[in-house]
N, C-alpha and C. Protein backbone atom coordinates (compact mmCIF):
# COMPACT_ATOMS: atom_id res chain seq x y z
N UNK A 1 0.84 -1.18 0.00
CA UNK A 1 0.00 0.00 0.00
C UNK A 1 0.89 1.25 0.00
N UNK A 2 0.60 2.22 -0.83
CA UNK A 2 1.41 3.50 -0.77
C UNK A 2 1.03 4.68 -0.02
N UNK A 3 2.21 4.98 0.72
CA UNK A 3 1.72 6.41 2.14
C UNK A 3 2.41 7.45 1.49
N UNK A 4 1.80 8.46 1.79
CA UNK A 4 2.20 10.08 1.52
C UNK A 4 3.65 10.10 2.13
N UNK A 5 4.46 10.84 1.51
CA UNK A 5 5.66 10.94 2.40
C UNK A 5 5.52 11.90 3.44
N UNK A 6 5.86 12.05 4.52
CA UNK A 6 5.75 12.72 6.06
C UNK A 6 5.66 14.02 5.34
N UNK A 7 6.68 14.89 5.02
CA UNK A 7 5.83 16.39 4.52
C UNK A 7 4.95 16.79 3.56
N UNK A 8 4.24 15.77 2.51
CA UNK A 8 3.24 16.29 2.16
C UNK A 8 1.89 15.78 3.16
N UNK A 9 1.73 14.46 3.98
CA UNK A 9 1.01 13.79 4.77
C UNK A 9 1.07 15.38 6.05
N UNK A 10 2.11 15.85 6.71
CA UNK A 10 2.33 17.05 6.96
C UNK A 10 1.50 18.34 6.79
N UNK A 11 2.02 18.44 5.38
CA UNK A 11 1.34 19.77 4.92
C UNK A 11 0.11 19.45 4.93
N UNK A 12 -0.88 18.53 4.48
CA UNK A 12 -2.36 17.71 4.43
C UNK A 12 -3.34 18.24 5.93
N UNK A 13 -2.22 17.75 6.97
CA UNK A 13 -2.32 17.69 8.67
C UNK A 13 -2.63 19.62 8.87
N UNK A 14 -1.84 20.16 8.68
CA UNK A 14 -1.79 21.77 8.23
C UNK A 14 -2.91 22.18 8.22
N UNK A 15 -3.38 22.04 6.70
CA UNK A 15 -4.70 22.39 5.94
C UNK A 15 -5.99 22.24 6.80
N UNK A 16 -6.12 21.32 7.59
CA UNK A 16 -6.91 20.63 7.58
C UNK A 16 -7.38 20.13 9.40
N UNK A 17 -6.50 21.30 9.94
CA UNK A 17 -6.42 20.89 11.70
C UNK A 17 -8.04 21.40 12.11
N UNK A 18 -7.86 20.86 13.42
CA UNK A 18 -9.18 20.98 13.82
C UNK A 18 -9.28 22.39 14.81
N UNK A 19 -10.29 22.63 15.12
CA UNK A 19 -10.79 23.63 16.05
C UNK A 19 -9.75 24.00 17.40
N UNK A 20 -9.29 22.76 17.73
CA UNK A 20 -8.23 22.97 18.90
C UNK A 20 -6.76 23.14 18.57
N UNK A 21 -6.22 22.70 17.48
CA UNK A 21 -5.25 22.67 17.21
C UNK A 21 -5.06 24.47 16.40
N UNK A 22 -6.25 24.64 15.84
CA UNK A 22 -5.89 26.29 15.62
C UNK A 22 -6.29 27.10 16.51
N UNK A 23 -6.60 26.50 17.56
CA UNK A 23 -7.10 27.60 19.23
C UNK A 23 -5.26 27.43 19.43
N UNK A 24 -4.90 26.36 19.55
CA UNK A 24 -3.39 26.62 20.53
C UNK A 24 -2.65 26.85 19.56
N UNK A 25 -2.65 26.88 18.29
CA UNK A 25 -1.31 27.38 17.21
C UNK A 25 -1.39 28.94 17.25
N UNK A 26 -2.80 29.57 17.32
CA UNK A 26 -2.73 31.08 17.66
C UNK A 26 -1.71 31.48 18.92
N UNK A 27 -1.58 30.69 19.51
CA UNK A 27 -0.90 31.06 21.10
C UNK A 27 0.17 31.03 20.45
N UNK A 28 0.56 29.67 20.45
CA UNK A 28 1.98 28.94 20.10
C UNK A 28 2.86 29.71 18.87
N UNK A 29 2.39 29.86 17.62
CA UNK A 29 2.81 30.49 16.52
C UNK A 29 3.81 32.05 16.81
N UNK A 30 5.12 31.98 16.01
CA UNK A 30 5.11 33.89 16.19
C UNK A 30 6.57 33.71 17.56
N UNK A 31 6.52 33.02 18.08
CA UNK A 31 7.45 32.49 19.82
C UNK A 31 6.61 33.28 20.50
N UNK A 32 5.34 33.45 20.49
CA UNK A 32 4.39 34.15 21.59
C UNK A 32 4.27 32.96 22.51
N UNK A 33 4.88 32.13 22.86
CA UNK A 33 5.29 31.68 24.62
C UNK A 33 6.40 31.72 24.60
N UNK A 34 7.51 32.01 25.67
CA UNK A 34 8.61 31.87 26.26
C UNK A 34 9.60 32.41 25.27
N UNK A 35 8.87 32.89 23.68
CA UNK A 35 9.95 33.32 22.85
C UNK A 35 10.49 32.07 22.33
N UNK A 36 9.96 30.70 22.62
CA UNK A 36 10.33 29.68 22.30
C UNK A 36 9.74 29.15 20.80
N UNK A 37 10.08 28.53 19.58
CA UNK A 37 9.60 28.65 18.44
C UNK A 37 8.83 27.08 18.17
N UNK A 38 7.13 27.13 17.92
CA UNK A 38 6.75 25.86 17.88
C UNK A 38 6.87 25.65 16.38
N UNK A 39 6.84 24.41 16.14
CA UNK A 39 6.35 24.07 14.39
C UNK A 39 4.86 23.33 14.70
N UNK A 40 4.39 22.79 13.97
CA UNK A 40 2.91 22.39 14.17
C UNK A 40 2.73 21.35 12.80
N UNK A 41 2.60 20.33 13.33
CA UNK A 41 2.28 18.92 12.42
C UNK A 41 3.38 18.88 11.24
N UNK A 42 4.19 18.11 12.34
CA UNK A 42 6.09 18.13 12.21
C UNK A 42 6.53 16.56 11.90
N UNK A 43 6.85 16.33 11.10
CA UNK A 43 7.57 15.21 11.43
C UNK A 43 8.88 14.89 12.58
N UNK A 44 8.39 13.84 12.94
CA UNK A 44 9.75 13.39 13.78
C UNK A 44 9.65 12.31 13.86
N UNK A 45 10.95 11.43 13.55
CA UNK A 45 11.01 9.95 12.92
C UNK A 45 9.63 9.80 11.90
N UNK A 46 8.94 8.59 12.54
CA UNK A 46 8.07 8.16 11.88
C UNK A 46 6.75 8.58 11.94
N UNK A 47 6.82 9.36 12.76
CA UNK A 47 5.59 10.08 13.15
C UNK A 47 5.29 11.54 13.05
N UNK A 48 3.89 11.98 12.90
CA UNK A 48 3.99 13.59 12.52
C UNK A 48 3.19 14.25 13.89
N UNK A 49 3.92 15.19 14.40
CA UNK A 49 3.07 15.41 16.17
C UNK A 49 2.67 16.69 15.97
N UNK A 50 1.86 17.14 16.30
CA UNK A 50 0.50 17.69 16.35
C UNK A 50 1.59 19.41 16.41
N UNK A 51 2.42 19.37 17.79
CA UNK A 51 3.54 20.82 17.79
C UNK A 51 4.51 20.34 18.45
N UNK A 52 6.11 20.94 18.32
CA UNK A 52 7.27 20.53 18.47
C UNK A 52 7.78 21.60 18.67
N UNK A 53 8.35 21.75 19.95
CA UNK A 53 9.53 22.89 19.91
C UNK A 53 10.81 22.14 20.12
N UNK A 54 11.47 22.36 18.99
CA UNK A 54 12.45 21.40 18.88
C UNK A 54 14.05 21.72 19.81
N UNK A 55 13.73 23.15 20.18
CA UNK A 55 14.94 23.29 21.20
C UNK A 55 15.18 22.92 22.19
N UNK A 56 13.81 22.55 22.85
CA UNK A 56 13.48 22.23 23.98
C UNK A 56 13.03 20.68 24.12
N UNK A 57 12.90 19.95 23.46
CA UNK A 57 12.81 19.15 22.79
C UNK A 57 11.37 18.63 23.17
N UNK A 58 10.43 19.67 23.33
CA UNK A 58 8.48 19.80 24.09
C UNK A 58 7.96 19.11 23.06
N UNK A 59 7.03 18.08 22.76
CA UNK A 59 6.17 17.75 21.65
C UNK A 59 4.82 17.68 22.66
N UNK A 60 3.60 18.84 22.24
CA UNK A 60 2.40 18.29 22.41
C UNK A 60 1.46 18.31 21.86
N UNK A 61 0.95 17.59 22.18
CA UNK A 61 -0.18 16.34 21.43
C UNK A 61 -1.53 16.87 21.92
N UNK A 62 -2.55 16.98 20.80
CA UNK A 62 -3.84 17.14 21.51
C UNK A 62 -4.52 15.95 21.00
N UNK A 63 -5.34 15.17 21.75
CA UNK A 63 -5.88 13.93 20.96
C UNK A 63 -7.98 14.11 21.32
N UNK A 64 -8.25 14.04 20.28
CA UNK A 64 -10.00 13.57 19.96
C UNK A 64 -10.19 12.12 20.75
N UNK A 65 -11.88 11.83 20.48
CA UNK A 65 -12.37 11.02 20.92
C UNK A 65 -11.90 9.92 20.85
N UNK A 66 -11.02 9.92 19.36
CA UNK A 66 -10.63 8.63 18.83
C UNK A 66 -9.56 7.91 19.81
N UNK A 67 -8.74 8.82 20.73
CA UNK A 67 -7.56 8.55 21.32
C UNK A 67 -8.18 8.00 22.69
N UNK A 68 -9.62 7.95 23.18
CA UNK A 68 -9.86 7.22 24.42
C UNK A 68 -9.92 5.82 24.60
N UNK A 69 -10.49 5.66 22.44
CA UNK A 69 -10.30 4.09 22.50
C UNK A 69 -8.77 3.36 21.84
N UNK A 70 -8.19 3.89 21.75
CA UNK A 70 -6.61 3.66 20.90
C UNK A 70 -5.62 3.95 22.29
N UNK A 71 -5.91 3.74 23.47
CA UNK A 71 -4.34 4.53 24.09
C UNK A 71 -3.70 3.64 23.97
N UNK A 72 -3.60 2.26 23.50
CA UNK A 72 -2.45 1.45 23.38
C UNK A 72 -1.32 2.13 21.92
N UNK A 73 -2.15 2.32 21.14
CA UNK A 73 -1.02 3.03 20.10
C UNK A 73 -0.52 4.25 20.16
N UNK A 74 -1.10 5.10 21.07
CA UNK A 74 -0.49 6.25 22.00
C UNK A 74 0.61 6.42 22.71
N UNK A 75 0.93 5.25 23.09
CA UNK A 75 1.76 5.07 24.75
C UNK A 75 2.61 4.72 23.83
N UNK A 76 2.69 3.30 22.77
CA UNK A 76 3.67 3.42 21.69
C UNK A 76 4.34 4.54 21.01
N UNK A 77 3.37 5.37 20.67
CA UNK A 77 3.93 6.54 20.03
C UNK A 77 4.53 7.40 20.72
N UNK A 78 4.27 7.78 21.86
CA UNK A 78 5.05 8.52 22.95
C UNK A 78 6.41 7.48 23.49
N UNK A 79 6.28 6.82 23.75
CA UNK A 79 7.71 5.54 23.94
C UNK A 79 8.40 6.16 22.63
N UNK A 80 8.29 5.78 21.95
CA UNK A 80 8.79 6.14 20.46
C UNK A 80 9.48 7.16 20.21
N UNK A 81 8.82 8.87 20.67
CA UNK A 81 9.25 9.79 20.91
C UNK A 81 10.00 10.01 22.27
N UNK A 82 9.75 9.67 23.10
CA UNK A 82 10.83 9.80 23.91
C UNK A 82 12.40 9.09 23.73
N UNK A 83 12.19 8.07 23.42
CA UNK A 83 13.51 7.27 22.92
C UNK A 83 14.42 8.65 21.89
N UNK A 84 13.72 9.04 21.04
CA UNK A 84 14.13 10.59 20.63
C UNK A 84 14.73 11.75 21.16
N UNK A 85 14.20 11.37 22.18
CA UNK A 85 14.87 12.69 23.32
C UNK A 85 13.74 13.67 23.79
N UNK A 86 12.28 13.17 23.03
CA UNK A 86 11.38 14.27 23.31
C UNK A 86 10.46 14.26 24.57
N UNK A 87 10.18 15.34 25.32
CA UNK A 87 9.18 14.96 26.18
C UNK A 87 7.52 15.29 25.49
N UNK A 88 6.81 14.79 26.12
CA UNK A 88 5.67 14.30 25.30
C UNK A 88 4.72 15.10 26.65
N UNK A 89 3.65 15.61 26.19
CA UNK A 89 2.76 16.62 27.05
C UNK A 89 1.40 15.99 26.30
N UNK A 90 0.13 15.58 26.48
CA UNK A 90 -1.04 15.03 25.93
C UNK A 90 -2.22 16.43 26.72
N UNK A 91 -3.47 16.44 25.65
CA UNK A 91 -4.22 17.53 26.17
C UNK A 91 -5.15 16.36 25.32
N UNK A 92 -6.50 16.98 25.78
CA UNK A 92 -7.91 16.60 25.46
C UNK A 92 -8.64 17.69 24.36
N UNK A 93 -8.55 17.46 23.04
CA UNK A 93 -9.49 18.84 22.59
C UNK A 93 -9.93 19.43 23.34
N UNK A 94 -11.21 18.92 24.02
CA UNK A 94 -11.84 19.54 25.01
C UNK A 94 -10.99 20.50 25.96
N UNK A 95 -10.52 20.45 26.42
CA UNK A 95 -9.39 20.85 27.44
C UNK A 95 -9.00 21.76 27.05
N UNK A 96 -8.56 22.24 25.65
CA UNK A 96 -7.80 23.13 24.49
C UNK A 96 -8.80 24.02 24.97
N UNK A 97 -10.00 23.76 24.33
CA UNK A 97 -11.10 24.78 23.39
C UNK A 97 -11.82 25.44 25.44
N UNK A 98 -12.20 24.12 26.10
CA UNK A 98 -12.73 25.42 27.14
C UNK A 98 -11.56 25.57 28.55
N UNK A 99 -10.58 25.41 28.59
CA UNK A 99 -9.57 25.95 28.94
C UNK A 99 -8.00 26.40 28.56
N UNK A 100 -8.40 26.74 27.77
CA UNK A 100 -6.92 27.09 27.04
C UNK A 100 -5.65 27.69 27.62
N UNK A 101 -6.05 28.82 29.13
CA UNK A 101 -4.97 29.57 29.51
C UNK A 101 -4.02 28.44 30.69
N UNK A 102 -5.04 27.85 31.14
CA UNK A 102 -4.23 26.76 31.83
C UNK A 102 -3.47 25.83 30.94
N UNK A 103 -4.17 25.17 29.61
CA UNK A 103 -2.96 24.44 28.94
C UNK A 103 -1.77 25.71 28.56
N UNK A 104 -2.24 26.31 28.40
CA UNK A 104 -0.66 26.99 28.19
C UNK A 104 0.06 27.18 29.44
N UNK A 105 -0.46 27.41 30.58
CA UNK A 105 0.32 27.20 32.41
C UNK A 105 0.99 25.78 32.13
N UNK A 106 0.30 24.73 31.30
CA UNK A 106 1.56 23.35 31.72
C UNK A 106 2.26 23.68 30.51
N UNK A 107 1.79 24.32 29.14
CA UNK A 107 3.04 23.53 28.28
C UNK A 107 4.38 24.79 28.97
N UNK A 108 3.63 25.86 29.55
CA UNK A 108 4.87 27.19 30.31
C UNK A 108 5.60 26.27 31.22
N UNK A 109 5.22 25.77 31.89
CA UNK A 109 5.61 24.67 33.13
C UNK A 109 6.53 23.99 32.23
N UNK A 110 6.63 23.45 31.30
CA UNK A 110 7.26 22.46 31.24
C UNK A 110 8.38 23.31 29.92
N UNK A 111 8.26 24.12 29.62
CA UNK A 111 9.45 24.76 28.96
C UNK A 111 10.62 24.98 30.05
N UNK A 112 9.72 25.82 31.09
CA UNK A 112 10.41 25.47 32.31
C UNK A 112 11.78 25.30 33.55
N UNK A 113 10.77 23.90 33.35
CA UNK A 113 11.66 22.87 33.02
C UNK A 113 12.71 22.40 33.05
N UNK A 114 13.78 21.87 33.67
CA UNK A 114 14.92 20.62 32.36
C UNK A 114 14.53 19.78 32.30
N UNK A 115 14.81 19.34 31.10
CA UNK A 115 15.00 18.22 30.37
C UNK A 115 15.01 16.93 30.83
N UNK A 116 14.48 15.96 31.70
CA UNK A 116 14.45 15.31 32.78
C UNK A 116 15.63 14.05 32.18
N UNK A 117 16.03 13.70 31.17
CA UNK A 117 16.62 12.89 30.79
C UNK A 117 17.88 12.93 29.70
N UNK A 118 18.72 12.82 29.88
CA UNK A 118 19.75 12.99 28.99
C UNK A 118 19.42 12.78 27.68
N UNK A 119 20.38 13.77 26.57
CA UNK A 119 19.26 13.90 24.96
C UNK A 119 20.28 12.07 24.37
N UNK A 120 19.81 11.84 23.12
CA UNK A 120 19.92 10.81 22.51
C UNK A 120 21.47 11.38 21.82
């Protein structure tokens, strides 16, 4: 079976985000937190994560309904990324859209931060 390669599957992810993911890219976009610079539906390895600040090495993830019945391929995918060096932060759409200033208090929290684990 043939897959999009990660930056056009990428750019697709872009076009096409949902309601929460352009509530927190307004924040995120610009280094309007910490001056720190996000990208937004990024590849890394094999996977494309939702936003990445790659200095810091922050990836977070907002996941839909779909992710209450899938957390086994979740926990994979975060294993995955951490082996990377990344720390991995998870939010609830929900969570995004009617509290937004507190998700930005953890992803601030965790810029933070160090790095809790030596990089790869």
């Amino acid at each position: 079976m043939w897959k999009p390669k990660p930056v056009k599957r990428a750019r697709t992810l872009r076009r096409n985000a949902t309601d929460a993911e352009n509530a927190l890219w307004r924040k995120l976009r610009d280094r309007s937190l910490r001056g720190q610079k996000f990208r937004r539906q990024f590849p890394v390895g094999r996977y494309i994560v939702d936003f990445v600040c790659i200095e810091e090495r922050l990836i977070v993830e907002l996941d839909g309904g779909q992710h209450a019945i899938n957390t086994k391929s979740d926990e994979t995918r975060t294993a995955a990324l951490r082996v990377r060096g990344y720390r991995v932060i998870r939010f609830w759409n929900n969570e995004v859209l009617s509290n937004l200033d507190g998700v930005l208090q953890v992803i601030d929290s965790s810029l933070k931060s160090p790095h809790p684990d030596p990089l790869p």
